[in-house]
C-alpha atoms as a PDB file:
ATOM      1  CA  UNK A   1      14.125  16.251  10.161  1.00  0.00           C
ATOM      2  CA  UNK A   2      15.027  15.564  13.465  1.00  0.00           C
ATOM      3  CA  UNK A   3      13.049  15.343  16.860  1.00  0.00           C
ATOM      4  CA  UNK A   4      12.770  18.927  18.625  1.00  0.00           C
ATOM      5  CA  UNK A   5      15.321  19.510  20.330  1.00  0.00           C
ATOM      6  CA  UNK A   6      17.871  16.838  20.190  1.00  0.00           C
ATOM      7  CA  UNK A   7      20.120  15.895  17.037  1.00  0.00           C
ATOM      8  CA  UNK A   8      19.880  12.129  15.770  1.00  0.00           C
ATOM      9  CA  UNK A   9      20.216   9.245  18.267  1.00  0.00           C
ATOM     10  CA  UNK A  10      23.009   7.558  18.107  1.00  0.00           C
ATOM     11  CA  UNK A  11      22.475   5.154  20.280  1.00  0.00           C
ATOM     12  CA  UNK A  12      21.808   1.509  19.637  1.00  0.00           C
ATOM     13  CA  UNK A  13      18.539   0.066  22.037  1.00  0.00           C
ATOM     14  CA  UNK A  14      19.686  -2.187  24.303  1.00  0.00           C
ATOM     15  CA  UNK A  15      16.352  -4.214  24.689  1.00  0.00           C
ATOM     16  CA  UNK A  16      13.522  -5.240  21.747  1.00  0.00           C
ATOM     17  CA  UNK A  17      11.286  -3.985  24.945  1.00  0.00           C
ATOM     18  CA  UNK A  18      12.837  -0.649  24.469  1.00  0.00           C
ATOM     19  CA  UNK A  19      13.218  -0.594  20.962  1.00  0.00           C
ATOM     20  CA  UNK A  20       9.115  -1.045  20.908  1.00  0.00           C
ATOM     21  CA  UNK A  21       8.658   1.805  23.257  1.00  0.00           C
ATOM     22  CA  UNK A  22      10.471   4.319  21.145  1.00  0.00           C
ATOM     23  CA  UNK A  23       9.702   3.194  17.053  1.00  0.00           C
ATOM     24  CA  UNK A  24       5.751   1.771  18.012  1.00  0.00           C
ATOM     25  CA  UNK A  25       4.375   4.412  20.345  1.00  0.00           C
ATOM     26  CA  UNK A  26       0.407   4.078  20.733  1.00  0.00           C
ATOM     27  CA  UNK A  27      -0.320   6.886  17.884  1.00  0.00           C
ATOM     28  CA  UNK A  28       1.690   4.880  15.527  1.00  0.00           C
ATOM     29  CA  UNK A  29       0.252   1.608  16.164  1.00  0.00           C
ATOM     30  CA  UNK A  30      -3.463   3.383  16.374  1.00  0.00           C
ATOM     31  CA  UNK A  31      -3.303   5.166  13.594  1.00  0.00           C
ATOM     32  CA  UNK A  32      -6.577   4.580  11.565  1.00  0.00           C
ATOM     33  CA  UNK A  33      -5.629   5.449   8.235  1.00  0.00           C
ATOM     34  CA  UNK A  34      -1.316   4.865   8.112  1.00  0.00           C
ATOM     35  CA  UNK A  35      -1.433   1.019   8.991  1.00  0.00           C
ATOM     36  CA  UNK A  36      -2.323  -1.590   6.919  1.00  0.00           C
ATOM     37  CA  UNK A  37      -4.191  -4.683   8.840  1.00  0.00           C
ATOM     38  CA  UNK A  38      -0.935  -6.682   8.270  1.00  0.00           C
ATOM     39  CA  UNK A  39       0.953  -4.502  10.204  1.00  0.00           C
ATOM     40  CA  UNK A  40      -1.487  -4.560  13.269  1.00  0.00           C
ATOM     41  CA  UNK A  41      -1.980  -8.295  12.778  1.00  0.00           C
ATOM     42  CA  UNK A  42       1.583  -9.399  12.748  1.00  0.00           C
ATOM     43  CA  UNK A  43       3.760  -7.768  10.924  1.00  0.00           C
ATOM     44  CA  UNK A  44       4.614  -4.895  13.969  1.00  0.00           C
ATOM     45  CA  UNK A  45       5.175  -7.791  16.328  1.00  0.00           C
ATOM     46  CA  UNK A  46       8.035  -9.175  14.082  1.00  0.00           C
ATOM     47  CA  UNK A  47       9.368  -6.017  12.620  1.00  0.00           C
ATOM     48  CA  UNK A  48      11.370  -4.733  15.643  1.00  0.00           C
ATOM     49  CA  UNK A  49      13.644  -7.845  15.432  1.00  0.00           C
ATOM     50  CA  UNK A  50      14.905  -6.761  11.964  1.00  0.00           C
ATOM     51  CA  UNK A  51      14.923  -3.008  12.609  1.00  0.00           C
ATOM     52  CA  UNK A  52      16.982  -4.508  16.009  1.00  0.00           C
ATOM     53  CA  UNK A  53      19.241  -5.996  12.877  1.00  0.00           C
ATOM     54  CA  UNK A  54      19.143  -2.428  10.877  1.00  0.00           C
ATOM     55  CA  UNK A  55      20.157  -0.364  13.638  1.00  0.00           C
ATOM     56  CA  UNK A  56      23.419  -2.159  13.989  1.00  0.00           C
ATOM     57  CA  UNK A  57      24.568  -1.336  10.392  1.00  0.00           C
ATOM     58  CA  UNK A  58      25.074   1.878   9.132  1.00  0.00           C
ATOM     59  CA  UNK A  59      21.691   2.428   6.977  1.00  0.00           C
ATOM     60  CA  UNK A  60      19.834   5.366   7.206  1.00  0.00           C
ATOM     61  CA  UNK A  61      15.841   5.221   7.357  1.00  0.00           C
ATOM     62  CA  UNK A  62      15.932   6.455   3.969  1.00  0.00           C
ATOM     63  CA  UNK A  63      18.154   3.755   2.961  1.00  0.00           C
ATOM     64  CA  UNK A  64      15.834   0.923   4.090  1.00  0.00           C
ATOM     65  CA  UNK A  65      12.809   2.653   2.625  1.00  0.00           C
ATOM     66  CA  UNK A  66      14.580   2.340  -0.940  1.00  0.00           C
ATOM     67  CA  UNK A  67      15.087  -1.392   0.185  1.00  0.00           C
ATOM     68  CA  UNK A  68      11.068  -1.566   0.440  1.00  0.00           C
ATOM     69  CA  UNK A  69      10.661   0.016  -3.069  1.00  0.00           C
ATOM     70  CA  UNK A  70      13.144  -2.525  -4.514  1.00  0.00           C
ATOM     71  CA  UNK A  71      11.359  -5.432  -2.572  1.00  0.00           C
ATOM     72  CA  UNK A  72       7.917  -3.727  -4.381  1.00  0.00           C
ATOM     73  CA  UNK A  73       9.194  -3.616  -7.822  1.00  0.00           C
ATOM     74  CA  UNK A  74      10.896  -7.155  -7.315  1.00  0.00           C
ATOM     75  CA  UNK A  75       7.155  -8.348  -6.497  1.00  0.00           C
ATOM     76  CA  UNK A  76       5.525  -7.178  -9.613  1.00  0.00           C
ATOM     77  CA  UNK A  77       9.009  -8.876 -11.567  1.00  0.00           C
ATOM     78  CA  UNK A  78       8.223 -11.706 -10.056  1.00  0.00           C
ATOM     79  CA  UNK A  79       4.534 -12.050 -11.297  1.00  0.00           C
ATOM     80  CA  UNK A  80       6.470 -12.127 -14.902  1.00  0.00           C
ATOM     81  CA  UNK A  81       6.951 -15.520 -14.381  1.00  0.00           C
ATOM     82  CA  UNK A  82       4.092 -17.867 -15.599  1.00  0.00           C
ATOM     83  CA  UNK A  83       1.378 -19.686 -13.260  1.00  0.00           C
ATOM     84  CA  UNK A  84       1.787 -20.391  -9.831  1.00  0.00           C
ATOM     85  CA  UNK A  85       5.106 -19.922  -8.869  1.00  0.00           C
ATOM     86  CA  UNK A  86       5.489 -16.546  -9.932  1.00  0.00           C
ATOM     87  CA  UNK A  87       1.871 -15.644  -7.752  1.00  0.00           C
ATOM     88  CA  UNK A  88       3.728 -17.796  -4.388  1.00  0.00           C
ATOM     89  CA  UNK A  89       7.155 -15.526  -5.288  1.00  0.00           C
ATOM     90  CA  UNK A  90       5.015 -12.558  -5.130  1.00  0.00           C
ATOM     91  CA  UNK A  91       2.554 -13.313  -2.423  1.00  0.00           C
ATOM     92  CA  UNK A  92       5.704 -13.818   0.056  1.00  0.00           C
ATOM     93  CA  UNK A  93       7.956 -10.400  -1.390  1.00  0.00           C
ATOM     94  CA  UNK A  94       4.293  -8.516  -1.064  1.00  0.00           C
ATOM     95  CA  UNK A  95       5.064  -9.267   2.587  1.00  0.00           C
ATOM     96  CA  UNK A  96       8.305  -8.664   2.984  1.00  0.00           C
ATOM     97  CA  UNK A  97       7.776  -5.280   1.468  1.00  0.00           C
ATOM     98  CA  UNK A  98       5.124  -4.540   4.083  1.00  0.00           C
ATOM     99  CA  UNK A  99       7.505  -5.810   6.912  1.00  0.00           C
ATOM    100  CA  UNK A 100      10.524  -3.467   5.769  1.00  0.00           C
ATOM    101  CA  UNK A 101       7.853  -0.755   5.436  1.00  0.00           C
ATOM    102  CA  UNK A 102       7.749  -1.166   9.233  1.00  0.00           C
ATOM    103  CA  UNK A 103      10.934  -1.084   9.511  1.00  0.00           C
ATOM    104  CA  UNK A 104      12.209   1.969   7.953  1.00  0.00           C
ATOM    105  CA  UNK A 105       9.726   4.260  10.411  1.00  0.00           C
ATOM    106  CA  UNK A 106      11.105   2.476  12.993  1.00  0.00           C
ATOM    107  CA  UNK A 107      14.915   3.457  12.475  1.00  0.00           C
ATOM    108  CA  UNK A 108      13.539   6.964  11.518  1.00  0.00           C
ATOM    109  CA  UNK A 109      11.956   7.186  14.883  1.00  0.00           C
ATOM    110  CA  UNK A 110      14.890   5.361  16.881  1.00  0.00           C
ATOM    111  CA  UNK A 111      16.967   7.361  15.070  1.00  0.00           C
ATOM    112  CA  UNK A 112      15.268  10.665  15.468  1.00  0.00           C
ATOM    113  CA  UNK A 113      16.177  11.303  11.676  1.00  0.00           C
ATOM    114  CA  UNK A 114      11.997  11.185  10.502  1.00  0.00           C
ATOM    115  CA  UNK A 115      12.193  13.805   7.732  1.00  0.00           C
ATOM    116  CA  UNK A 116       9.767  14.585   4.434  1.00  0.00           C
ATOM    117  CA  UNK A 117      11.840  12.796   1.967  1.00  0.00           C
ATOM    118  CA  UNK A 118      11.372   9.730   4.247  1.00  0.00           C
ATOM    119  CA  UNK A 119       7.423   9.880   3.552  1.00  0.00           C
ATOM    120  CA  UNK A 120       7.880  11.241  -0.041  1.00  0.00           C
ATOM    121  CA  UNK A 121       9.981   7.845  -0.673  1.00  0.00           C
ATOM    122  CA  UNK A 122       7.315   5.611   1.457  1.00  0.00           C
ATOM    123  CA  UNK A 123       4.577   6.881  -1.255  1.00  0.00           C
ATOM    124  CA  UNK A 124       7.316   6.506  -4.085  1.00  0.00           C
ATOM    125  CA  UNK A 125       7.364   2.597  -3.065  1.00  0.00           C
ATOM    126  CA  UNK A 126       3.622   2.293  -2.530  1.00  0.00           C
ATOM    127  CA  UNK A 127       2.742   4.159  -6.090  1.00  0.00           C
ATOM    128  CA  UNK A 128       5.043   2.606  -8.014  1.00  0.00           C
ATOM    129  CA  UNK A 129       5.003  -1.165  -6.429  1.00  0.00           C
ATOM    130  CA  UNK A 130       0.885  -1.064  -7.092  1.00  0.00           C
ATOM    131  CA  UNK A 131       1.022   0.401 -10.422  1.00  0.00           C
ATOM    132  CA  UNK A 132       3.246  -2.125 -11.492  1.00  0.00           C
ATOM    133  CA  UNK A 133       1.627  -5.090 -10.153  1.00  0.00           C
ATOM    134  CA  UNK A 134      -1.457  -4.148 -11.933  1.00  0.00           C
ATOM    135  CA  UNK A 135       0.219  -3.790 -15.347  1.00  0.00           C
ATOM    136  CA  UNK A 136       1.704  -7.064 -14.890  1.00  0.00           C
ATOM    137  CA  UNK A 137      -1.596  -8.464 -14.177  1.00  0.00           C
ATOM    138  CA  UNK A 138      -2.064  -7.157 -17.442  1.00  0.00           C
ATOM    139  CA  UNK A 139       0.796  -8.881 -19.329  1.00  0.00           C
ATOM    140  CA  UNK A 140      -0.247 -12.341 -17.340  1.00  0.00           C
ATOM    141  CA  UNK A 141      -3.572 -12.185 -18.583  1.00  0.00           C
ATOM    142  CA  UNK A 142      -2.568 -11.334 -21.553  1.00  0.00           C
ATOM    143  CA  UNK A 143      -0.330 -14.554 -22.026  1.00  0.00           C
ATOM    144  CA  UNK A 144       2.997 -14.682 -23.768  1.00  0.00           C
ATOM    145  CA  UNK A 145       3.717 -14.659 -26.632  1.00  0.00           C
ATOM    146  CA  UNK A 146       1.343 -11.570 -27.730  1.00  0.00           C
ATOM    147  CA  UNK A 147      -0.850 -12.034 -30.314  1.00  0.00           C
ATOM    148  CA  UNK A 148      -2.091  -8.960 -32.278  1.00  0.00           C
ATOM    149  CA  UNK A 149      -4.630  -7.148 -31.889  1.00  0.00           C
ATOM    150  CA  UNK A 150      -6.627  -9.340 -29.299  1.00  0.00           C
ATOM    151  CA  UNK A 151      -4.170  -9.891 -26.281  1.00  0.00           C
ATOM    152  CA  UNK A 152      -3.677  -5.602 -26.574  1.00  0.00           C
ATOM    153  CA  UNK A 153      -6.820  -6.245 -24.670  1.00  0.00           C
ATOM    154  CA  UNK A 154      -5.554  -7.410 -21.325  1.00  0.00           C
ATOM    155  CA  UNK A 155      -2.490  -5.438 -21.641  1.00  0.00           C
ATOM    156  CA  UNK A 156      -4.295  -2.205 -21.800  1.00  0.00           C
ATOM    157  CA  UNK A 157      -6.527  -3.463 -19.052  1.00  0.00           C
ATOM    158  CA  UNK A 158      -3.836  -3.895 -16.871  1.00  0.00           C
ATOM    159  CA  UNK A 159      -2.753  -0.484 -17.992  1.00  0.00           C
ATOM    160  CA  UNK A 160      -6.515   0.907 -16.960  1.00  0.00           C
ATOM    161  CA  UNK A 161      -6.209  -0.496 -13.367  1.00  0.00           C
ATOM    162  CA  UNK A 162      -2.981   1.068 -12.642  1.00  0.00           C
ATOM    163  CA  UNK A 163      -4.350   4.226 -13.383  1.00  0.00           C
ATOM    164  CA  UNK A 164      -7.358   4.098 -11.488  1.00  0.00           C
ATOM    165  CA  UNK A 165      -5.219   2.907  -8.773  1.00  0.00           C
ATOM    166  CA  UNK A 166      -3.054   5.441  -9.196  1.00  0.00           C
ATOM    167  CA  UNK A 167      -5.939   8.013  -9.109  1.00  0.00           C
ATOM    168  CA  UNK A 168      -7.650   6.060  -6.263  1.00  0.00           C
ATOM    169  CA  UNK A 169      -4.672   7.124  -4.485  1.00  0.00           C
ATOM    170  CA  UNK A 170      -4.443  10.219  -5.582  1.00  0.00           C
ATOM    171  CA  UNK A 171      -7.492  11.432  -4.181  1.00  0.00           C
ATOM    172  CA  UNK A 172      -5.895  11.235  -0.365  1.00  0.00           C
ATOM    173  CA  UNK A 173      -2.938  13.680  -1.385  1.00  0.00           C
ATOM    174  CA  UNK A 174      -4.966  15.765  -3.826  1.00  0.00           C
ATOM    175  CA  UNK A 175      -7.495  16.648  -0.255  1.00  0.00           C
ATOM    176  CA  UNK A 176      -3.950  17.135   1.587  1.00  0.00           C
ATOM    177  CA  UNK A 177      -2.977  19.640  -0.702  1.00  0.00           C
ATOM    178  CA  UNK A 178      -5.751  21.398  -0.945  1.00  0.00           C
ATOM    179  CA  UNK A 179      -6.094  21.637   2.784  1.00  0.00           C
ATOM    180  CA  UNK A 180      -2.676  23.313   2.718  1.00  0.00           C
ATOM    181  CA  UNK A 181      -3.430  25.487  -0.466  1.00  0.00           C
ATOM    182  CA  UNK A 182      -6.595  26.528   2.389  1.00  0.00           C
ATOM    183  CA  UNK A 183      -4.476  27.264   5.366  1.00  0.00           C
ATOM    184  CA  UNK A 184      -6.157  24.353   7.005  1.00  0.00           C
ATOM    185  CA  UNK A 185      -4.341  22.353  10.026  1.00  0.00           C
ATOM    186  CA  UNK A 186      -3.641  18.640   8.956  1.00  0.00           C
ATOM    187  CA  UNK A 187      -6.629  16.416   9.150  1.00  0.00           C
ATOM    188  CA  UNK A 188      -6.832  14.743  12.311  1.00  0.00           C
ATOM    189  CA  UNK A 189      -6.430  10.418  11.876  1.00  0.00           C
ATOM    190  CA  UNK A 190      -9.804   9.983  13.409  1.00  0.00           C
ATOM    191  CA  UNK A 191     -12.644   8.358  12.097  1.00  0.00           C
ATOM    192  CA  UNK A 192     -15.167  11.557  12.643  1.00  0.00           C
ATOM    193  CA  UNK A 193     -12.782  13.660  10.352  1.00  0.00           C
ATOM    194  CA  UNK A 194     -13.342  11.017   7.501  1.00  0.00           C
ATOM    195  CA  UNK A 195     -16.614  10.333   8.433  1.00  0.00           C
ATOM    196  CA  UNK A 196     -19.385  11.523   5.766  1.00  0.00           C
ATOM    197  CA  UNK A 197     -21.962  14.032   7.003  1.00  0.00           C
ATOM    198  CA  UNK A 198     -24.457  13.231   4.322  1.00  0.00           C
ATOM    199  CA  UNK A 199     -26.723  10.320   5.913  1.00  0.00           C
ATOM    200  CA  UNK A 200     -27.282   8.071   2.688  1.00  0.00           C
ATOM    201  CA  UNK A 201     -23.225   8.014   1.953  1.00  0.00           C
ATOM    202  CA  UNK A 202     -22.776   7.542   5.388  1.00  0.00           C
ATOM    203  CA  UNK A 203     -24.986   4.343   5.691  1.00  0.00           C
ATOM    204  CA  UNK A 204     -23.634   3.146   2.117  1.00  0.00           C
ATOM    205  CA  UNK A 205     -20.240   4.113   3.555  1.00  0.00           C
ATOM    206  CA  UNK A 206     -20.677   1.594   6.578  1.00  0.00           C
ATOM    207  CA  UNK A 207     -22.505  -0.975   4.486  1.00  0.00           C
ATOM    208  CA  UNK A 208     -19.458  -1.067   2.307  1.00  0.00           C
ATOM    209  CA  UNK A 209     -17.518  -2.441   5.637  1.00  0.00           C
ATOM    210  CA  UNK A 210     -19.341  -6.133   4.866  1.00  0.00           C
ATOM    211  CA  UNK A 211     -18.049  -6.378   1.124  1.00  0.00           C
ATOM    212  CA  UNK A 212     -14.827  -3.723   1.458  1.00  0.00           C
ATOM    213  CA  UNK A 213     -13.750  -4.442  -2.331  1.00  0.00           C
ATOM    214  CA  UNK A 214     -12.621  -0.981  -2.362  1.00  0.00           C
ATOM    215  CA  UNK A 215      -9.489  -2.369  -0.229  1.00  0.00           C
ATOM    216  CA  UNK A 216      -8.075  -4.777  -3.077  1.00  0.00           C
ATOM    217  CA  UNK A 217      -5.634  -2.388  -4.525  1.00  0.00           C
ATOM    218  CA  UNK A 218      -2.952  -2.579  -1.943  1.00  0.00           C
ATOM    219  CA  UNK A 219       0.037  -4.680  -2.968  1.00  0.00           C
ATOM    220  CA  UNK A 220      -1.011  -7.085  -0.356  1.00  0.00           C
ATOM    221  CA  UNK A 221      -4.503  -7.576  -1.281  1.00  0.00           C
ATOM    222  CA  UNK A 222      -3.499  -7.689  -5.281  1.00  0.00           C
ATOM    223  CA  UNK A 223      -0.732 -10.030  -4.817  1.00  0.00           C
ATOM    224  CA  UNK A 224      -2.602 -12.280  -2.224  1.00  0.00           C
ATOM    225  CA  UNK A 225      -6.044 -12.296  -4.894  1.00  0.00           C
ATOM    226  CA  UNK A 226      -3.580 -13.220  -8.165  1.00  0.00           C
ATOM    227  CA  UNK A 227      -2.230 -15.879  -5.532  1.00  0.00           C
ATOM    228  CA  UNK A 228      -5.736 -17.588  -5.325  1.00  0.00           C
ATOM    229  CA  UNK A 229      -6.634 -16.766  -8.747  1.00  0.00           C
ATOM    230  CA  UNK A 230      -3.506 -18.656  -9.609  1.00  0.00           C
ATOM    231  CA  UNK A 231      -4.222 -22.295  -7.945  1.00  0.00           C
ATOM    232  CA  UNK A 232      -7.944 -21.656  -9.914  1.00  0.00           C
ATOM    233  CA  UNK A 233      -6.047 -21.425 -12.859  1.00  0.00           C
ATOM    234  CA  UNK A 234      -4.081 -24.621 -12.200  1.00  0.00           C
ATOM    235  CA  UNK A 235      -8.198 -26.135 -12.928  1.00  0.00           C
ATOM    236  CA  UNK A 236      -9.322 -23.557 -15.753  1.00  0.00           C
ATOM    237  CA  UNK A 237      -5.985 -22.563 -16.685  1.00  0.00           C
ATOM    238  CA  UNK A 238      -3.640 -19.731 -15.823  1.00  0.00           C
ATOM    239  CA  UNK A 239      -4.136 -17.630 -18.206  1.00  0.00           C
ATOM    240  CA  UNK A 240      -7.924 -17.322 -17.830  1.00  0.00           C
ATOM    241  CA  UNK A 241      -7.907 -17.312 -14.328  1.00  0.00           C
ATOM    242  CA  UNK A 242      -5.764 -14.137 -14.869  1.00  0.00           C
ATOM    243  CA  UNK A 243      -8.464 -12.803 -17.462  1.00  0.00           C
ATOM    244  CA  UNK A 244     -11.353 -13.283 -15.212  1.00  0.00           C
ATOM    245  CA  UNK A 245      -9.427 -11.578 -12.407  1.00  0.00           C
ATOM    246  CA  UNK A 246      -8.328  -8.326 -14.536  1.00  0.00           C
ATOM    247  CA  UNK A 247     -12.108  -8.442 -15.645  1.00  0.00           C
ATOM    248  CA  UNK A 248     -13.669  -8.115 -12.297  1.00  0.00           C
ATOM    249  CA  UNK A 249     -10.939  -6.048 -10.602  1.00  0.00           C
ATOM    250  CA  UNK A 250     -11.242  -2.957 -13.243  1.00  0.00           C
ATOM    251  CA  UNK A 251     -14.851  -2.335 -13.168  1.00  0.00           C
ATOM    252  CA  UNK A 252     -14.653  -2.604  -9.193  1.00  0.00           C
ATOM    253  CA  UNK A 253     -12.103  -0.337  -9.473  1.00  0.00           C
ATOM    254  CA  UNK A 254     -13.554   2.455 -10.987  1.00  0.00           C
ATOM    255  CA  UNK A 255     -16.477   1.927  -8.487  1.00  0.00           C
ATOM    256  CA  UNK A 256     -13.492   2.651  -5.795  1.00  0.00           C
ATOM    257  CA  UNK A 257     -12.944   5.804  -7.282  1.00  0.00           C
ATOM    258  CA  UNK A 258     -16.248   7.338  -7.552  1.00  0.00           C
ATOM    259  CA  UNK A 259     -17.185   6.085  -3.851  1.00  0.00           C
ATOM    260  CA  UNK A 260     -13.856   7.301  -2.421  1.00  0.00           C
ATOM    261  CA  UNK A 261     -14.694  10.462  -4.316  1.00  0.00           C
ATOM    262  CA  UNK A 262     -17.868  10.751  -3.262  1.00  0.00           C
ATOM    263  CA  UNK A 263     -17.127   9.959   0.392  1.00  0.00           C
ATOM    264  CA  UNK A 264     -14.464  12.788   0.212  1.00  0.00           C
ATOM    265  CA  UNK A 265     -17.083  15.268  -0.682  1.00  0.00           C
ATOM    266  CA  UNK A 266     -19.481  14.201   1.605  1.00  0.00           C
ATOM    267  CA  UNK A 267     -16.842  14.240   4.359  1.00  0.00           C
ATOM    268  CA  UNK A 268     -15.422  17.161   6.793  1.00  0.00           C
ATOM    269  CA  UNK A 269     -12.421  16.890   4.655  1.00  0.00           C
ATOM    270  CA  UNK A 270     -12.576  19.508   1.972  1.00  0.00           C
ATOM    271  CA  UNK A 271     -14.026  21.985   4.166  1.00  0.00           C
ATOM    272  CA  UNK A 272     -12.726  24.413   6.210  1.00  0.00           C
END
């Protein structure tokens, strides 16, 4: 979908200066909810030099969005391989998948060729690189070769988290949706619009700021805690460094869900 009036640039940028102007404008670099604190930490001051690289091939926006989802799924392959080195592989692809994510709104917005199945593919990657990640968690605590019945355990642990991740995630599109199904504009990207009106899950809400465990389950924050979980193990072992990682991650997960759950209830979100 292109920008109002005016068909796709086709143009190339003739400074990174430029380049910044145009694909990082101040409401995408401010946005509260669409940026992940890699992005605003480093990863949008590096990311115009490779969409600089992009923009001279042919690729559409699209087409480096699929390259994120392949560098997602390549990060939970790469936690198939035992102990440390397959945590280091997938600590550094976890950010690589973040930096292309820059990337491919940047030649959208460059481009002027920003359209839904651009967005629909971002969450594709996101969804799918998470959920896997967690079920590999799964299959690492789990060790290998599987022994029967007990090792089922971690395996359909793993399984657990992905869905609750999943659902976790979920919960943002299911309030988009039924904001639409409402007639209700799109929820402003403010804090006030997320904010909880009820006073208790307000204060619980900001106390959760000091211990924000319900942030783990991004790719970064998955592959980053396997990563340190992984030189533990090389003391206790890999495999039950893995174990008591899946252990504590699931229960906090479901405690994500309810709170985010909660909060959306308690919030200006689902009302008109």
């Amino acid at each position: 979908m292109s920008a109002q009036g005016s068909g796709p640039r086709t143009t190339r940028p003739a400074s990174i200066a430029e380049l910044r102007a145009v694909a990082q404008p101040p409401e995408v670099r401010g946005r509260r909810n669409a940026e992940h604190w890699t992005a605003s930490l480093y990863l949008r001051n590096l990311s115009p030099y490779l969409t600089w690289i992009l923009l001279k091939t042919s690729i559409s926006a699209n087409g480096v969005t699929g390259l994120m989802i392949l560098t997602g799924w390549a990060t939970a392959a790469s936690l198939l391989i035992p102990g440390i080195g397959g945590a280091a592989l997938a600590l550094i692809l976890g950010q690589l998948q973040m930096l292309v994510d820059c990337c491919d709104g940047e030649v959208a917005r460059w481009r002027q060729t920003s359209s839904p199945a651009g967005i629909f593919l971002d969450n594709v990657g996101h969804y799918t690189t998470e959920t896997l990640i967690a079920i590999v968690l799964g299959i690492r605590a789990a060790g290998f070769p599987f022994e029967a019945p007990q090792d089922f355990l971690w395996t359909n642990l793993g399984t657990l988290l992905a869905l609750l991740i999943v659902l976790n995630k979920a919960l943002n599109d299911m309030v988009r949706v039924a904001r639409a199904n409402a007639g209700l504009p799109k929820l402003a990207d403010t804090q006030a619009a997320y904010a909880p009106t009820n006073g208790l899950i307000a204060r619980l809400r900001r106390a959760a700021r000091f211990l924000p465990f319900h942030r783990l389950y991004h790719s970064v924050e998955l592959t980053i805690m396997i990563f340190v979980f992984a030189i533990v193990g090389l003391f206790i072992g890999p495999v039950l460094a893995d174990r008591i990682l899946l252990s504590v991650l699931v229960p906090l997960a479901l405690l994500a869900v309810i709170g985010h759950f909660v909060a959306i209830m308690a919030s200006r979100r689902v009302r008109g």
